[in-house]
Protein backbone atom coordinates (compact mmCIF):
# COMPACT_ATOMS: atom_id res chain seq x y z
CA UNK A 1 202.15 -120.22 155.88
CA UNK A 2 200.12 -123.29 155.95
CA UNK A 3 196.59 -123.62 155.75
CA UNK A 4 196.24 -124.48 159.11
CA UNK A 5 198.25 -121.74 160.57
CA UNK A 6 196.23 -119.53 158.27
CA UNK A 7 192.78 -120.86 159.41
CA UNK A 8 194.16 -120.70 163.40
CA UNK A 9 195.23 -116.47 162.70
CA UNK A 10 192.03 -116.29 161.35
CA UNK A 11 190.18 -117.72 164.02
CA UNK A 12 192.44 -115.88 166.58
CA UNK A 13 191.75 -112.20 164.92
CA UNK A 14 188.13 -112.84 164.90
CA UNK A 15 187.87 -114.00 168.43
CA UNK A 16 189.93 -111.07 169.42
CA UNK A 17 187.94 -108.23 168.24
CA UNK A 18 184.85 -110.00 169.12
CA UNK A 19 183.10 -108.84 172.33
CA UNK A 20 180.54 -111.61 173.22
CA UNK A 21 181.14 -115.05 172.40
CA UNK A 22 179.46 -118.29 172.57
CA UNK A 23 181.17 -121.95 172.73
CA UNK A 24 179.01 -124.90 172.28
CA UNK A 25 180.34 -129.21 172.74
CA UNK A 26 178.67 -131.81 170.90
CA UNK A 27 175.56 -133.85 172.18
CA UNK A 28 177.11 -136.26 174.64
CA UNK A 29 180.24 -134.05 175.68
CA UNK A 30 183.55 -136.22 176.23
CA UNK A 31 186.48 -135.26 177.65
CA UNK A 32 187.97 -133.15 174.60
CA UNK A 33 184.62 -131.62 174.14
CA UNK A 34 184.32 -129.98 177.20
CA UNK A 35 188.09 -129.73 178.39
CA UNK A 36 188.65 -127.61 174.85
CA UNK A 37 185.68 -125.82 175.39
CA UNK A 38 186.36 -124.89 179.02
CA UNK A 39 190.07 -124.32 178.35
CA UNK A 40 188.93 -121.36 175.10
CA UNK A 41 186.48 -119.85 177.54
CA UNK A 42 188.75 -119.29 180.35
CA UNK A 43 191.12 -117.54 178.07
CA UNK A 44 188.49 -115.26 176.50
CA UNK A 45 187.39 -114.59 179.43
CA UNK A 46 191.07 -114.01 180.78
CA UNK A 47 191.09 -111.18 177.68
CA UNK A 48 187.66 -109.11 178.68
CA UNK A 49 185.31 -111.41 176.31
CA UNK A 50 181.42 -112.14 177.73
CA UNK A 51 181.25 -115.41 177.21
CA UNK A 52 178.69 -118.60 177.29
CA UNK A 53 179.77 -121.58 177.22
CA UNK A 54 176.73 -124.28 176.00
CA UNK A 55 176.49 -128.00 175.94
CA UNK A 56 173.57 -130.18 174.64
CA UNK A 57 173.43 -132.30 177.22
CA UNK A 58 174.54 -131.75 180.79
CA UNK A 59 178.32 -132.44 181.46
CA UNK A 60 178.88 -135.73 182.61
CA UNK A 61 179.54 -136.43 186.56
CA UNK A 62 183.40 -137.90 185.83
CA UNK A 63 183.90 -134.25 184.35
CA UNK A 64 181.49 -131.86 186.31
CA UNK A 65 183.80 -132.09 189.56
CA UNK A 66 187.13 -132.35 187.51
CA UNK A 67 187.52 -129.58 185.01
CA UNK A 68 187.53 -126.04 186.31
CA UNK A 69 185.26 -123.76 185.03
CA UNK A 70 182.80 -126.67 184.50
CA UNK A 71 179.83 -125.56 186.42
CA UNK A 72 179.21 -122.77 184.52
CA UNK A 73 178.35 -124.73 181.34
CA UNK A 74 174.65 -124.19 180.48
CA UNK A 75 172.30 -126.82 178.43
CA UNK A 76 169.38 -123.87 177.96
CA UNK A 77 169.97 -120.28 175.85
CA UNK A 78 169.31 -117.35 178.09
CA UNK A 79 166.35 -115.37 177.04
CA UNK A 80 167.15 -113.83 173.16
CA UNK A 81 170.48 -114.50 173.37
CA UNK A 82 172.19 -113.78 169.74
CA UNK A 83 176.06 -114.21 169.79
CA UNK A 84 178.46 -111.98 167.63
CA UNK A 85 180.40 -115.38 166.93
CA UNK A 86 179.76 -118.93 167.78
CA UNK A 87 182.25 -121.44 168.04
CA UNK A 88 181.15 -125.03 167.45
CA UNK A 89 184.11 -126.80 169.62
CA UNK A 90 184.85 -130.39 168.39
CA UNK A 91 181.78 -130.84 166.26
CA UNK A 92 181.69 -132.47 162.79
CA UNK A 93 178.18 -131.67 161.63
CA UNK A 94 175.40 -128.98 163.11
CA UNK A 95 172.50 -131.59 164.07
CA UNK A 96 175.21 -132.68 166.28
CA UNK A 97 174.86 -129.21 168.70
CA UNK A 98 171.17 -130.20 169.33
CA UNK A 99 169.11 -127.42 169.98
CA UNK A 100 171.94 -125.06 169.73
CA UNK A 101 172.08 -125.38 166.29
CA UNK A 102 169.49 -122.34 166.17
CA UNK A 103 172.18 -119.82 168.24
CA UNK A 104 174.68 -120.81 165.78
CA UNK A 105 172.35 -119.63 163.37
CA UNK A 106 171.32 -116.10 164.78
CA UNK A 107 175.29 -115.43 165.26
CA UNK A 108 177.13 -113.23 163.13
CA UNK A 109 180.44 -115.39 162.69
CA UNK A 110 180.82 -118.91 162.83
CA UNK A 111 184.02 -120.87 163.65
CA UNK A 112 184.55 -124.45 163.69
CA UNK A 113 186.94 -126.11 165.75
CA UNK A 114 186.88 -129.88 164.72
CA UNK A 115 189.28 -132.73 164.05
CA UNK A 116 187.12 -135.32 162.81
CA UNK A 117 186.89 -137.00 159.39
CA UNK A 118 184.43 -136.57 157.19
CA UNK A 119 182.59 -133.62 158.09
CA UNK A 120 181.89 -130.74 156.60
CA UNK A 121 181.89 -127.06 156.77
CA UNK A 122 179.12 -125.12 158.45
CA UNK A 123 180.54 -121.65 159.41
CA UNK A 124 182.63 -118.84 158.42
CA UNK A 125 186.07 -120.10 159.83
CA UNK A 126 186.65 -124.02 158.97
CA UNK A 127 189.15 -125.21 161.27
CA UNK A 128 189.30 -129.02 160.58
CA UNK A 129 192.08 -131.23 161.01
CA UNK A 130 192.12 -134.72 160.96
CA UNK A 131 196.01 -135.29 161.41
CA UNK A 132 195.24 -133.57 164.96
CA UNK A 133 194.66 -136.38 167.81
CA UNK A 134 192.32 -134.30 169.89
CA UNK A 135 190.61 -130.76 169.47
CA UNK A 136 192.34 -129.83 172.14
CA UNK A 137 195.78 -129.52 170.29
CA UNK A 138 194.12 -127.24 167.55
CA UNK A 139 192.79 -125.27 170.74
CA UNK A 140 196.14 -125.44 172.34
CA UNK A 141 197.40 -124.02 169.17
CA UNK A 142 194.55 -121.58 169.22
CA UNK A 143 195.30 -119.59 172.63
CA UNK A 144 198.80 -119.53 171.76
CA UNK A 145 197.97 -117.07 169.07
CA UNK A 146 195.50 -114.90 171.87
CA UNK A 147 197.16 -112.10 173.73
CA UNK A 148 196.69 -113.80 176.69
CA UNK A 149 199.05 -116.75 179.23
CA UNK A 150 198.12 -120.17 178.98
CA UNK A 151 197.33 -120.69 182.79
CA UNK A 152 197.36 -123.82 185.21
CA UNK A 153 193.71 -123.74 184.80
CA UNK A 154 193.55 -123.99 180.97
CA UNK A 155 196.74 -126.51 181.22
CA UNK A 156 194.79 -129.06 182.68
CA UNK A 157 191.73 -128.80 180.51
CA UNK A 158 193.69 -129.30 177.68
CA UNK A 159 195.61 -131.94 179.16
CA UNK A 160 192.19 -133.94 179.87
CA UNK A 161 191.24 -133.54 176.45
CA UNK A 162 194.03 -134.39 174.96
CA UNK A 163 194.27 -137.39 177.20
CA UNK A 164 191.11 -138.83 176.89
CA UNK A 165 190.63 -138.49 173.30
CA UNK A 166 193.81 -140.26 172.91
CA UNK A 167 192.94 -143.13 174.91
CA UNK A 168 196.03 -141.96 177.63
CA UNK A 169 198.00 -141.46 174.40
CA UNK A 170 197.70 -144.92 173.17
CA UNK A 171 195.94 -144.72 169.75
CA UNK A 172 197.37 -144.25 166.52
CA UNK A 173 196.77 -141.08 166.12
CA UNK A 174 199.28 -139.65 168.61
CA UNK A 175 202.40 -138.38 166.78
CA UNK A 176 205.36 -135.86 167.90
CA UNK A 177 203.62 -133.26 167.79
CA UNK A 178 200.89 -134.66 170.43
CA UNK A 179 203.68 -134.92 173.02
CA UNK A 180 205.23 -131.68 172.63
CA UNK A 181 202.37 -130.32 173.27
CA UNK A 182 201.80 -132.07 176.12
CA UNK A 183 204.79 -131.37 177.58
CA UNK A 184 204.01 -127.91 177.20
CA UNK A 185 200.81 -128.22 179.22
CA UNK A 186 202.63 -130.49 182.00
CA UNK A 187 205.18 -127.52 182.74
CA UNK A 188 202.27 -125.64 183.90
CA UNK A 189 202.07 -128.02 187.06
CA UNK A 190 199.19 -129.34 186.47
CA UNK A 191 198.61 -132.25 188.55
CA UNK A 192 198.35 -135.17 185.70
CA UNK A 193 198.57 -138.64 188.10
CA UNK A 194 195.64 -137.24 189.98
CA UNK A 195 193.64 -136.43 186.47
CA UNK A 196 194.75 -139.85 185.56
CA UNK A 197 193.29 -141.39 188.49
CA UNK A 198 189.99 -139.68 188.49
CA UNK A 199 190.05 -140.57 184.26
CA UNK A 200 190.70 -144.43 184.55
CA UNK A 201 191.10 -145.55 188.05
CA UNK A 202 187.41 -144.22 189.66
CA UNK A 203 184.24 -144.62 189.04
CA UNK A 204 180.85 -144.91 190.04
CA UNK A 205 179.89 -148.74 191.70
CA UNK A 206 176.92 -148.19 188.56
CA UNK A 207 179.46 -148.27 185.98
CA UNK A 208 181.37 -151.94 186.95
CA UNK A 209 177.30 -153.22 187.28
CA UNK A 210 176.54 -152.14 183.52
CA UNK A 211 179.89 -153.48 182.28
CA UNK A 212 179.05 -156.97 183.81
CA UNK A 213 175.56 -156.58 182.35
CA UNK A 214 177.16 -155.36 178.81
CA UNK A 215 179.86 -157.98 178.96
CA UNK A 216 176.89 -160.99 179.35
CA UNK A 217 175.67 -159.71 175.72
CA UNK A 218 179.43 -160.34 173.83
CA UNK A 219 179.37 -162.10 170.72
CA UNK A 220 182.01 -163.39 168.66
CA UNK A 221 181.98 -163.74 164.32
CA UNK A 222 183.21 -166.98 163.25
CA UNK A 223 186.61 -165.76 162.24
CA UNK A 224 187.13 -164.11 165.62
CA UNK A 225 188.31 -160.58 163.89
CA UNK A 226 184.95 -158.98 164.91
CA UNK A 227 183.50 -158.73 168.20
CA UNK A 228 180.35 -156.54 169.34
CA UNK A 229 178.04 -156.11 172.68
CA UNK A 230 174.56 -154.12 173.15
CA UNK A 231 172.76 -152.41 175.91
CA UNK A 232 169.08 -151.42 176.21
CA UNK A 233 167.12 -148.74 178.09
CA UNK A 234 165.60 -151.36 179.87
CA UNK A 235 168.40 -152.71 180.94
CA UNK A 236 170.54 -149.07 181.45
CA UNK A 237 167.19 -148.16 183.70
CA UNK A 238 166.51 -150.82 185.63
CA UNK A 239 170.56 -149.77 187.31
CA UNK A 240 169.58 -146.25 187.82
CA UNK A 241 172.23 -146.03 184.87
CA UNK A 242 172.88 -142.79 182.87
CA UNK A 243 174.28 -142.98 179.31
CA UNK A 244 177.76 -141.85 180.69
CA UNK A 245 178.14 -144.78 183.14
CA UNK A 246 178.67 -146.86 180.05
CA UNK A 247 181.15 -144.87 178.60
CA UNK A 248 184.30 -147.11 177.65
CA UNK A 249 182.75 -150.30 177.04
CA UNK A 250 183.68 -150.65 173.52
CA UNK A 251 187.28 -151.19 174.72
CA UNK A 252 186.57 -154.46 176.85
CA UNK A 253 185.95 -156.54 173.37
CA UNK A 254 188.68 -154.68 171.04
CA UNK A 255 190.80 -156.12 174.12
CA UNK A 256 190.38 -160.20 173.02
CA UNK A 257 193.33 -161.25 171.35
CA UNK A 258 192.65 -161.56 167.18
CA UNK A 259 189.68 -158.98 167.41
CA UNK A 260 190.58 -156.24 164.96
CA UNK A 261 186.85 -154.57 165.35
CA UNK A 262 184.86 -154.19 168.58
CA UNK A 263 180.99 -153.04 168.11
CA UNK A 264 179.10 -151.39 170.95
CA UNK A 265 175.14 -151.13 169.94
CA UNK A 266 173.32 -148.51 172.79
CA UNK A 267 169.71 -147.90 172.65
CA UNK A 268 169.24 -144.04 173.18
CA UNK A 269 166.16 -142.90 174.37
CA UNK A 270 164.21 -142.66 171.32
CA UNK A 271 164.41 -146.02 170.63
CA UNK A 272 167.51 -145.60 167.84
CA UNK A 273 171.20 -147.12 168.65
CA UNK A 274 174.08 -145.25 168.28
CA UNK A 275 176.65 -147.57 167.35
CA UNK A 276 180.47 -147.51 168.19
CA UNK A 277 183.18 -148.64 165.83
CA UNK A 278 186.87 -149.29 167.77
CA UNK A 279 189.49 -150.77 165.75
CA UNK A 280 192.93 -152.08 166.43
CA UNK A 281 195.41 -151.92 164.12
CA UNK A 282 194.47 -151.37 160.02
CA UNK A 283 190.97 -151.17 159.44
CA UNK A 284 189.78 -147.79 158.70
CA UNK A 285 186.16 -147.15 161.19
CA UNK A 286 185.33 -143.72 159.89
CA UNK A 287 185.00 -145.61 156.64
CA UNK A 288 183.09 -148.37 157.75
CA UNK A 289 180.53 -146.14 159.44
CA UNK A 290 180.20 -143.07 156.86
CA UNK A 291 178.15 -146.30 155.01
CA UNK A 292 175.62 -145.90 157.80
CA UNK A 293 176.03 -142.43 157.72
CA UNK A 294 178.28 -141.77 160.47
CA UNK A 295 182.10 -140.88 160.94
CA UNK A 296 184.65 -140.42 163.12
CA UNK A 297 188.09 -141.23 162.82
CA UNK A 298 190.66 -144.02 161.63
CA UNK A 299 190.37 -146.28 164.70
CA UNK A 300 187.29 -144.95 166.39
CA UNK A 301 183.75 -143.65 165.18
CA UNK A 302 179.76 -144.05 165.49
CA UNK A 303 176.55 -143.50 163.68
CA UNK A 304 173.04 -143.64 164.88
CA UNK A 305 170.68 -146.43 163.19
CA UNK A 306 167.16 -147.02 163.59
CA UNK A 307 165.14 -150.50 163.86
CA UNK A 308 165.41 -153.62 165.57
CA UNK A 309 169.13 -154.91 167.14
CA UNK A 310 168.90 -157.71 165.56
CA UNK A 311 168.35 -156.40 161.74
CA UNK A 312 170.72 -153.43 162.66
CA UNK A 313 173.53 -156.02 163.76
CA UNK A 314 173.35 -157.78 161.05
CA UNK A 315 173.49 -155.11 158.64
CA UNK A 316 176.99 -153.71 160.75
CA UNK A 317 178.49 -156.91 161.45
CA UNK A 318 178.27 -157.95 157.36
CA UNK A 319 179.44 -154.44 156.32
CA UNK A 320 182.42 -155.56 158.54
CA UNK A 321 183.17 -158.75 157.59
CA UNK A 322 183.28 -156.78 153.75
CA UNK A 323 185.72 -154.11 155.15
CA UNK A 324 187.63 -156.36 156.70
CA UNK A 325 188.51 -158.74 153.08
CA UNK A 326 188.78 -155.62 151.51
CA UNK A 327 191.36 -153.88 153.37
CA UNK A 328 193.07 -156.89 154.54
CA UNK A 329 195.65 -157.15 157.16
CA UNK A 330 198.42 -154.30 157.65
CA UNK A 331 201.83 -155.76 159.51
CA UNK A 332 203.15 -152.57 159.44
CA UNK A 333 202.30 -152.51 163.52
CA UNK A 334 204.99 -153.25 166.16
């Protein structure tokens, strides 16, 4: 038995003799975030379990009227709350759970569902894999090992995660195993074109105006392999913008033909910018931004910086230009 299926039996015994448990996203929630989540609660619940299901920050409006179950995701603990486990879904490191970092804490068992690079383990049950192209395989994998039916419901949570954390399946990541499994989840019925549609093909009028506002900042390096964009509070508020509506972005420039790195600097409230690293086809992100003290994975991954743009820039965009001489140019790609 592998390691993996050995971590996933553990994780599925525990969960199964546990009576009350608690599921907590990352700050931000994406689409894998909160579609694993939602999709582990539903069958816990499905089996008898009291469960909460936590996010640090409220589930964005693209997801709140899309994944079932969604509503009932809370950003405050109730009362004295104290879980028998926690499960940290799709989380690399604790201060990413925000104020729920102090439940996981008070809980008796921890278990960590993750598939990101470089982090590092904070709980009783470890289950991290990188190979996987969403957390929403490992929790696919997961529910299959519950004495309980994967239902429509949980079918098309997965199916979002797995979907948007693949980029629709296009990133580099996606293997075999990714479609099996998504075939799986399609036989359930779940209505895919329409989750595709409300994924990629509609949004919010807000979201085109800070794209054209974003796309006014691009900026080129003199080789052309690096391209990057910003965004301020100032100019996120002044649209009535929320930090979702500029979720995505970071593709437009990774899009320019001979750009192997697009850069995405967003000014979060405090002042700091979280910084997103998309590359295209060999150099390695999570790499590039564990030197800033960040992560991710091989094509896509952040960090948070603090300081002005224009010294922060600077320090990203040389770190690049380094990665990129050092790792050179792979032609292994179609």
């Amino acid at each position: 038995m592998s390691n993996r299926q050995e971590l996933l039996s553990a994780a599925a015994h525990t969960l199964s003799r546990a009576g009350d448990i608690a599921l907590c996203g990352h700050v931000m929630p994406d689409g894998d975030c909160l579609g694993s989540m939602l999709a582990l609660g539903l069958a816990l619940r499905r089996m008898g379990k009291n469960v909460y299901l936590f996010s640090p920050d409220p589930v964005p409006n693209q997801y709140a009227t899309l994944l079932p179950g969604a509503a009932g995701v809370a950003v405050e603990v109730p009362g004295e709350y104290a879980p028998e486990v926690f499960v940290s879904v799709d989380c690399s490191v604790p201060a990413r759970l925000g104020r729920f970092k102090a439940l996981m804490d008070s809980s008796k068992k921890i278990i960590i569902v993750d598939h990101h690079a470089g982090g590092f383990n904070f709980g009783h049950i470890y289950l991290n894999e990188p190979s996987a192209a969403a957390a929403g395989e490992l929790v696919y994998e997961l529910i299959d090992l519950l004495p309980v039916e994967m239902d429509a419901d949980m079918a098309f949570c997965l199916y979002v995660a797995i979907n948007t954390d693949t980029g629709s399946f296009r990133y580099d990541g996606v293997g075999s195993h990714t479609h099996r499994i998504t075939a799986r989840l399609l036989e359930k019925g779940i209505p895919a074109g329409y989750a595709n549609k409300k994924i990629y093909e509609e949004k919010p009028r807000v979201c085109l105006q800070v794209l054209g506002e974003v796309l006014k900042t691009l900026d080129l390096s003199r080789c052309g392999r690096i391209a990057w964009m910003h965004l301020d509070r100032k100019t996120l508020h002044g649209l009535n913008a929320r930090d979702e509506h500029a979720d995505g972005v970071t593709n437009y420039p990774r899009m320019i033909e001979g750009v192997e790195l697009a850069l995405f600097f967003r000014q979060l409230e405090d002042g700091s910018y979280k910084v997103s690293f998309r590359s295209k086809y060999f150099l390695d992100v999570n790499k590039l931004a564990s030197r800033f003290k960040g992560g991710g994975h091989l094509r896509a991954a952040g960090c948070v910086m603090n300081g002005e743009l224009a010294e922060i820039k600077r320090q990203v965009v040389d770190a690049a230009l380094i990665a990129l001489e050092e790792e050179g140019t792979d032609e292994r790609h179609y």
